[in-house]
Protein backbone atom coordinates (compact mmCIF):
# COMPACT_ATOMS: atom_id res chain seq x y z
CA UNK A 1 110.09 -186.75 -100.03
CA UNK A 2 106.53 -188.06 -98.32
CA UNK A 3 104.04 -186.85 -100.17
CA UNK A 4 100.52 -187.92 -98.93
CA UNK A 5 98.41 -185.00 -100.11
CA UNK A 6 95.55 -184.74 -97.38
CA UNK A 7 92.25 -184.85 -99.39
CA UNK A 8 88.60 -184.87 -98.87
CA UNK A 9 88.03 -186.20 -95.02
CA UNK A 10 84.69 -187.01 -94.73
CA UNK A 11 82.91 -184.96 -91.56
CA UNK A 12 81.28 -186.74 -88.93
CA UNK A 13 78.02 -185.83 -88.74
CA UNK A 14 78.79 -184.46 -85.15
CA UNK A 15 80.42 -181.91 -85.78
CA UNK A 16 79.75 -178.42 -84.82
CA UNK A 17 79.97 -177.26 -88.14
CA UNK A 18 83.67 -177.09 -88.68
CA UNK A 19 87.45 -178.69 -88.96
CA UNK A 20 87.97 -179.55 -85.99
CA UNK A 21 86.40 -182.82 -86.26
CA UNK A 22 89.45 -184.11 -89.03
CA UNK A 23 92.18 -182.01 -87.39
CA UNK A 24 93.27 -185.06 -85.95
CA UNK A 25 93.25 -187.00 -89.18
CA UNK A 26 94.85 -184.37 -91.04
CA UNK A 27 98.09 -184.32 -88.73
CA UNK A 28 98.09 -188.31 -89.40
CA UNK A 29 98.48 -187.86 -93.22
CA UNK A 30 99.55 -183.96 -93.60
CA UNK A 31 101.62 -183.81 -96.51
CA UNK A 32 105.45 -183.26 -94.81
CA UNK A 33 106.26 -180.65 -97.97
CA UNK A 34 106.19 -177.21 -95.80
CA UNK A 35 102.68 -175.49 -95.73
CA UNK A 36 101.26 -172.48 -93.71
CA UNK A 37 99.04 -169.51 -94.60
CA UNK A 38 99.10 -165.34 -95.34
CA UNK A 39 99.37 -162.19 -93.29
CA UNK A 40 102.72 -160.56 -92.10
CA UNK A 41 103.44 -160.96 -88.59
CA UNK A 42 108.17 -161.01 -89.66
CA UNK A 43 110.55 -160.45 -86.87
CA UNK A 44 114.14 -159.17 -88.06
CA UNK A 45 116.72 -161.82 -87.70
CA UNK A 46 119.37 -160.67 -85.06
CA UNK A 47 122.18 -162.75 -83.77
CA UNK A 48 122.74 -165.74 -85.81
CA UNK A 49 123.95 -167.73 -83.01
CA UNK A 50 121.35 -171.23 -83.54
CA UNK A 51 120.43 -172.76 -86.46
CA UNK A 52 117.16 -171.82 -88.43
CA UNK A 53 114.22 -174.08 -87.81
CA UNK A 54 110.60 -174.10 -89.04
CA UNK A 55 107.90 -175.94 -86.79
CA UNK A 56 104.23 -177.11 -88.01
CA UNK A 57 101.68 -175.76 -85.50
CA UNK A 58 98.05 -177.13 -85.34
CA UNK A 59 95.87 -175.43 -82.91
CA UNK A 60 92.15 -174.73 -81.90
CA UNK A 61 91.69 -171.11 -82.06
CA UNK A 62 88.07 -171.06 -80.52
CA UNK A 63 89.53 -169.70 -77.34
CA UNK A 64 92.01 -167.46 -78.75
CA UNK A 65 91.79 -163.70 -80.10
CA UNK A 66 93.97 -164.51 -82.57
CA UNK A 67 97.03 -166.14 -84.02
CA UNK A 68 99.42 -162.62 -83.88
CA UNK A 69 99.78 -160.73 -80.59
CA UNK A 70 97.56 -158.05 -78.95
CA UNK A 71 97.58 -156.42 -75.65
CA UNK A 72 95.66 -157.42 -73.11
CA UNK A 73 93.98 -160.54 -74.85
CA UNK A 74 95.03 -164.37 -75.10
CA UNK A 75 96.82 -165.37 -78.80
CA UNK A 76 98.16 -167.96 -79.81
CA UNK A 77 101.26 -166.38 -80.68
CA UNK A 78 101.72 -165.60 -76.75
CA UNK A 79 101.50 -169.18 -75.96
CA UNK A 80 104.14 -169.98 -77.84
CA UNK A 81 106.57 -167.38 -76.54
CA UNK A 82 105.79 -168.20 -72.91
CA UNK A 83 106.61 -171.85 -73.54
CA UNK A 84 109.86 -170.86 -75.48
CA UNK A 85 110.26 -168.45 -72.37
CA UNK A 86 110.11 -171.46 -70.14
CA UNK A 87 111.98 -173.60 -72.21
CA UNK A 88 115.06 -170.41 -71.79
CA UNK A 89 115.23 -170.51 -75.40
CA UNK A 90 113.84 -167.10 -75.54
CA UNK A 91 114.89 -164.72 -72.84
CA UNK A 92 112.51 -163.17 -69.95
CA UNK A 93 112.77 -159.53 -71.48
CA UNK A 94 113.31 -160.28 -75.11
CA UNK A 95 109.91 -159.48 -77.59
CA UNK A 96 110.10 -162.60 -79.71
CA UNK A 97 112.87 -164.83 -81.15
CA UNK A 98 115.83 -164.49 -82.63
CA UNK A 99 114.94 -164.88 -86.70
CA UNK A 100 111.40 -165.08 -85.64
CA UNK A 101 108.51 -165.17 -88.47
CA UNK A 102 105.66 -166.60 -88.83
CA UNK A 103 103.73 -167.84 -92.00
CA UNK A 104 100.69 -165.22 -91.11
CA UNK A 105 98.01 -164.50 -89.02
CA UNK A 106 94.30 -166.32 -88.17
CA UNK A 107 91.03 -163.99 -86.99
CA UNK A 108 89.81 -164.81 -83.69
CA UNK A 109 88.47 -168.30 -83.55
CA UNK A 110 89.74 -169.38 -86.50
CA UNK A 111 92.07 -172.56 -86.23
CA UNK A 112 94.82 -174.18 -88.13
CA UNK A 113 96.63 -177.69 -89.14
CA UNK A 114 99.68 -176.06 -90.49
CA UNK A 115 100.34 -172.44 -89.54
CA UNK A 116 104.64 -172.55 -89.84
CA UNK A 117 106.87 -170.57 -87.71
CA UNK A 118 110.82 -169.98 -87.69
CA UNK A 119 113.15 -169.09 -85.14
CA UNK A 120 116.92 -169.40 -84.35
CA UNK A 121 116.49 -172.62 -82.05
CA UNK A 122 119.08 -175.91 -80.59
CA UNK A 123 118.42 -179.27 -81.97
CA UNK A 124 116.70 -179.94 -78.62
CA UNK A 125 114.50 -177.88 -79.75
CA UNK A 126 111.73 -180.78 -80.79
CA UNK A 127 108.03 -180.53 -81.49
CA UNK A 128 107.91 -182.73 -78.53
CA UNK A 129 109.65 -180.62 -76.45
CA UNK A 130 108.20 -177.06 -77.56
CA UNK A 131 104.57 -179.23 -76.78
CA UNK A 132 106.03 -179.81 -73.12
CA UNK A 133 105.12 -176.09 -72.37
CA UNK A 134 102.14 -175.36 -74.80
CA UNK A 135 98.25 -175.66 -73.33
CA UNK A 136 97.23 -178.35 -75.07
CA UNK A 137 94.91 -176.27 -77.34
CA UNK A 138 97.96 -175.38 -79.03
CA UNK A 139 100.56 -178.36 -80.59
CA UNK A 140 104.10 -178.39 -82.79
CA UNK A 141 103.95 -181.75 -84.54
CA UNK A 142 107.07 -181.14 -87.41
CA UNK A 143 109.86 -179.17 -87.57
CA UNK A 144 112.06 -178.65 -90.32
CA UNK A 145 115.91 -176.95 -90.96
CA UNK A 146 115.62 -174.14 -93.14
CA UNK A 147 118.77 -171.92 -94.67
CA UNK A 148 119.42 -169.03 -93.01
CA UNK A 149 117.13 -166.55 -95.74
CA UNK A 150 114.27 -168.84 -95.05
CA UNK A 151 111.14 -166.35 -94.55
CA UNK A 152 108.02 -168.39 -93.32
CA UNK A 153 106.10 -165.53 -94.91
CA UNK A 154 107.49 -164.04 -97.88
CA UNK A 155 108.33 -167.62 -99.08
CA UNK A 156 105.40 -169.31 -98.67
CA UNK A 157 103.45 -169.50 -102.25
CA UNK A 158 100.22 -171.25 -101.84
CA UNK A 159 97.57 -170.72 -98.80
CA UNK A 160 94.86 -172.98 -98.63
CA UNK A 161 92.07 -172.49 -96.16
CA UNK A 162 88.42 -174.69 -95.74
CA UNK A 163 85.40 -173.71 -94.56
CA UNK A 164 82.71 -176.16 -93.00
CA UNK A 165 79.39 -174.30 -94.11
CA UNK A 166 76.39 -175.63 -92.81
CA UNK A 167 74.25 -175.48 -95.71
CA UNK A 168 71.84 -178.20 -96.20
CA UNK A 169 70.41 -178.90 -99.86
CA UNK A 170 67.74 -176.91 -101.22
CA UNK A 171 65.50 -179.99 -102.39
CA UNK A 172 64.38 -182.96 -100.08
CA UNK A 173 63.48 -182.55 -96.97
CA UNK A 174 59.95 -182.84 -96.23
CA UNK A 175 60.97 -182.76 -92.43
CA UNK A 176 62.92 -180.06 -91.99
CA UNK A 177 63.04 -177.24 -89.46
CA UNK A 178 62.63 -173.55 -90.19
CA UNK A 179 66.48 -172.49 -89.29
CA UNK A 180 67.35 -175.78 -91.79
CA UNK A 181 65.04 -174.36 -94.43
CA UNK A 182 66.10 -170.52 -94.26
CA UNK A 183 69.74 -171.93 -94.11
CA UNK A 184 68.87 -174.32 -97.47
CA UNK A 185 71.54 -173.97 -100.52
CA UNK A 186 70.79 -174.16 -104.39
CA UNK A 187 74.17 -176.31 -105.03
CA UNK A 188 74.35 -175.17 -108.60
CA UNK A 189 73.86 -171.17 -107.86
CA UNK A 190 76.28 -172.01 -104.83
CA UNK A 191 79.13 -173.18 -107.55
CA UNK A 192 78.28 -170.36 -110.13
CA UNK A 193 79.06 -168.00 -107.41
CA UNK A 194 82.41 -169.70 -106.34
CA UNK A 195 83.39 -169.76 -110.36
CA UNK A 196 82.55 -166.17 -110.27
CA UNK A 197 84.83 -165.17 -107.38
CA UNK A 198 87.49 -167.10 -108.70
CA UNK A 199 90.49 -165.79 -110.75
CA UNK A 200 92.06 -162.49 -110.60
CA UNK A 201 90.00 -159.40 -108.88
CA UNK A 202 90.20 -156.51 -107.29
CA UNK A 203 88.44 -157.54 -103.74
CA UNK A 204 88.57 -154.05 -101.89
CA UNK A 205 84.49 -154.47 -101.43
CA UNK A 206 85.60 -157.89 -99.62
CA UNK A 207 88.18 -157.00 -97.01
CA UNK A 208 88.94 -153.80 -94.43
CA UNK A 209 92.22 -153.47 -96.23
CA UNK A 210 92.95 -150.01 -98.23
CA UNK A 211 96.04 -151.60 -100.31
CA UNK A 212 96.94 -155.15 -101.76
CA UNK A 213 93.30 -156.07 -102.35
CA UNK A 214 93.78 -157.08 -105.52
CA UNK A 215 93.72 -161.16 -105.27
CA UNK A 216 93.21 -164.36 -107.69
CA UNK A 217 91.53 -167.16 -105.22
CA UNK A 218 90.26 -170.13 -106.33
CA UNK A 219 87.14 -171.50 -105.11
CA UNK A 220 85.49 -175.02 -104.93
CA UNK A 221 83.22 -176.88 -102.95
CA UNK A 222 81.49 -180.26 -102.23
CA UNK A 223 78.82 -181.50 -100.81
CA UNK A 224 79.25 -183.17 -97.47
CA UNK A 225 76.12 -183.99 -96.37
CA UNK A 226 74.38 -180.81 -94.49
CA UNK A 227 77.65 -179.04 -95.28
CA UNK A 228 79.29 -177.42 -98.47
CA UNK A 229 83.13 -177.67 -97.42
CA UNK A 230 84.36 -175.04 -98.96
CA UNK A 231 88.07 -174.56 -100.39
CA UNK A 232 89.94 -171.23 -101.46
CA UNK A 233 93.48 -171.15 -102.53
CA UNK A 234 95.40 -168.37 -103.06
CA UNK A 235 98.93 -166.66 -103.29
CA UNK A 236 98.16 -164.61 -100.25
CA UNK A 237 94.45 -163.15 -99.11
CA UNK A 238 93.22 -159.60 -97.79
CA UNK A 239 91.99 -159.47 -94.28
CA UNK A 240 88.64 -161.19 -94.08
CA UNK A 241 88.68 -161.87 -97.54
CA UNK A 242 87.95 -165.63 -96.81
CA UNK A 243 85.20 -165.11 -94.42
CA UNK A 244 83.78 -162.50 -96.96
CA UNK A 245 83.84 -164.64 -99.80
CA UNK A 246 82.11 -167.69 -97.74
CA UNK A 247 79.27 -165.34 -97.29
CA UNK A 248 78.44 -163.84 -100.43
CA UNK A 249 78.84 -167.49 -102.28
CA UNK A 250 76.23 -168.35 -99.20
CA UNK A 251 74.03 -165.64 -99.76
CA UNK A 252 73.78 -166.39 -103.73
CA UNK A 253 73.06 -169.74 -102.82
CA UNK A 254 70.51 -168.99 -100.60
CA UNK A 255 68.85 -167.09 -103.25
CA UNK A 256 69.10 -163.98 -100.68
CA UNK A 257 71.23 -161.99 -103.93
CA UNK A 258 71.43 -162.71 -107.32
CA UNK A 259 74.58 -163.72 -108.95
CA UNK A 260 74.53 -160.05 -110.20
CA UNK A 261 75.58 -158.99 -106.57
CA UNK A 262 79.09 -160.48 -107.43
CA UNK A 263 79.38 -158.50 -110.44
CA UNK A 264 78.49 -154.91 -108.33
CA UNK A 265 80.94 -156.08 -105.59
CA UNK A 266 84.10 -156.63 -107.82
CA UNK A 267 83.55 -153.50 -109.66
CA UNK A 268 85.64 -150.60 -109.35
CA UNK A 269 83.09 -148.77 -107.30
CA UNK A 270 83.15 -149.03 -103.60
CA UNK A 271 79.09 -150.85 -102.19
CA UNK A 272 76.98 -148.62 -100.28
CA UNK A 273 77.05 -149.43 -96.41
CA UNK A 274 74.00 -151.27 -96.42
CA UNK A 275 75.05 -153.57 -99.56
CA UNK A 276 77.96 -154.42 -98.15
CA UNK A 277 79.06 -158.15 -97.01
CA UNK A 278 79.83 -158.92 -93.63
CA UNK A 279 82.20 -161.97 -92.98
CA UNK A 280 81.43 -165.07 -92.41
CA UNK A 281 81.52 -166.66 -88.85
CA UNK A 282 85.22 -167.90 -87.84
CA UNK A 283 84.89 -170.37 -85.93
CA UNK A 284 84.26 -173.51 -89.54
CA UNK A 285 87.20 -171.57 -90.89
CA UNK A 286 90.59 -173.47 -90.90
CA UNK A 287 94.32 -173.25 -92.16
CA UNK A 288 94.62 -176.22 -94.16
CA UNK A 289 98.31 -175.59 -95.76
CA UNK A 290 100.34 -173.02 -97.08
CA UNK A 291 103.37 -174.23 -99.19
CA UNK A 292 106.99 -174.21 -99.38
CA UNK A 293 108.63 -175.51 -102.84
CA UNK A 294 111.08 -177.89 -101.80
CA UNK A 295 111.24 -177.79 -98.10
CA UNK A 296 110.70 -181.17 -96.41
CA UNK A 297 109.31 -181.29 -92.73
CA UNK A 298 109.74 -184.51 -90.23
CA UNK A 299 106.79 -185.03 -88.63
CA UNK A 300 107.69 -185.76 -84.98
CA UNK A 301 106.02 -188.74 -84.28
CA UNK A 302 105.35 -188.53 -80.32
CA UNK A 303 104.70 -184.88 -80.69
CA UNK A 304 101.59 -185.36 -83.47
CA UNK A 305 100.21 -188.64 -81.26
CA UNK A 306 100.00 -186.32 -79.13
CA UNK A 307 97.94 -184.00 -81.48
CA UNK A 308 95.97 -186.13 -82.86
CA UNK A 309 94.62 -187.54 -79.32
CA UNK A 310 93.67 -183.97 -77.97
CA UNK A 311 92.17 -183.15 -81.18
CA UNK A 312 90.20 -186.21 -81.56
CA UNK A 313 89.16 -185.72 -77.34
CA UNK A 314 87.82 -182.35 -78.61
CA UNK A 315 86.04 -183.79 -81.58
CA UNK A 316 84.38 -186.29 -79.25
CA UNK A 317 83.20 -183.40 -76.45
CA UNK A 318 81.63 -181.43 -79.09
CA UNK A 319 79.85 -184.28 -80.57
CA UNK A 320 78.36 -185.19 -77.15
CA UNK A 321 78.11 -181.12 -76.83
CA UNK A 322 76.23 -180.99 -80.49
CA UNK A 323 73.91 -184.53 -78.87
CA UNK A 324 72.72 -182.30 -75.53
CA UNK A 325 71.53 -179.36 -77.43
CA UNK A 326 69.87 -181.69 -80.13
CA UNK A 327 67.79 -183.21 -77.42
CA UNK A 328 66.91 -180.04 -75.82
CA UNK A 329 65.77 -178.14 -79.15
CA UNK A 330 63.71 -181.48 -79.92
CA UNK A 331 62.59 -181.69 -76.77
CA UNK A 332 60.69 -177.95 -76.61
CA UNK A 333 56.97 -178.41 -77.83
């Protein structure tokens, strides 16, 4: 089984302060051991006419609401069922697939390597093929047969998401600008609070959930330049939990709380409105892998060329994007 664990990418100094920038990397030398990420969004398997299959999905969720369905609003989940609409794998009136499931849900512009969905599909059914009919925002690049009792969520045991915080060292820079100053990071306080959050806890102060909000993360960082990349693994996470975490971990860093803020916010007792932590923006926030003991993908080679050259066009345009507005702020007297 291939088993090139994606590590540390270094981040070009272009980037608009998130993943997007190694997307295109990380499809190159994703691990092919099956990964995607929490939050129920199961179908109920009916007919059992096709074989089981589970396809990788990378995508740029800046212009979505979404990975799971909503009325009225553009998901990534819809793009996928029109193009399995198109391809008349999934009928005109049917609501989603036959065994349909998918590892979990991403916030609004939050984007992904390796969110993992299954469906009773043919063999024709190829990344390649499924990419014939996405928007090119959205791409399958592995697939993978799974039995029958596969469940992309319920057997996924690991999520792992990263977050691209701009957060530029606390010491130095002689040079730099007020929002680079006010946005400064002690790196020490900034790991103190990430060892803090770590381990088991109950996280309803972190997360608009009522139930399940008891978690056990795990949270590390490195410096990356301006940025703190940020990683936090767990078993399964709370809604906004993530985002939530980012930003109290920023704010101790900052020195805007004390590490004592942590302490109040995992008690048992519920933060006053004012005290309480508001997420993090979504749009550095990416599914890096969820995994699947013992199921192999094959990475279809055309289909993740493919990815790789519309996520490194993207990288590129927001580079040149990041450029413009550089000029233009240094340019105002």
């Amino acid at each position: 089984m291939a088993s090139s664990q994606p590590g540390s990418v270094p981040i070009s100094s272009g980037r608009v302060g998130w993943e997007l920038s190694t997307l295109a990397a990380d499809i190159l030398s994703a691990d092919t051991v099956g990964r995607g990420f929490d939050g129920p969004n199961t179908a109920a398997r009916v007919g059992g006419t096709e074989p089981m299959r589970a396809f990788r999905i990378a995508y740029d969720g800046t212009g979505y609401y979404g990975f799971q369905r909503q009325p009225d609003v553009s998901t990534v989940e819809d793009t996928i069922f029109d193009a399995l609409r198109s391809l008349e794998v999934l009928a005109p009136d049917a609501d989603k697939p036959a065994g349909y499931a998918a590892a979990g849900r991403t916030d609004a512009g939050v984007s992904a390597l390796a969110q993992t969905i299954t469906l009773e599909g043919p063999d024709w059914l190829t990344p390649r093929a499924l990419n014939a009919e996405l928007p090119a925002a959205v791409r399958a690049w592995a697939v993978a047969d799974v039995p029958d009792s596969f469940h992309a969520t319920h057997d996924a045991t690991r999520r792992t998401y990263t977050y691209h915080l701009y957060a530029p060292p606390a010491a130095g820079d002689s040079s730099a600008t007020p929002a680079k100053i006010e946005q400064s990071v002690d790196d020490d306080r900034f790991h103190a609070a990430c060892e803090a959050l770590s381990g088991p806890h109950d996280f309803h102060n972190l997360t608009p959930d009522d139930h399940n909000t008891e978690r056990s993360p795990t949270l590390s960082a490195a410096r990356d330049g301006d940025y703190l990349v940020l990683t936090v693994i767990a078993g399964g996470f709370a809604r906004e939990l993530v985002r939530r975490l980012v930003s109290l971990a920023q704010d101790v860093g900052t020195g805007a709380v004390s590490l004592a803020k942590i302490e109040r916010t995992l008690s048992s007792e519920s933060l006053p409105g004012h005290e309480g932590i508001a997420p993090a923006p979504p749009e550095p926030l990416v599914l890096t892998a969820v995994d699947y003991p013992g199921l192999e993908f094959t990475v279809d080679e055309d289909a993740a060329s493919s990815a790789r050259a519309v996520f490194e066009t993207r990288r590129i345009d927001r580079q040149t994007g990041a450029r413009v507005a550089g000029q233009v702020a240094d340019g105002i007297q």
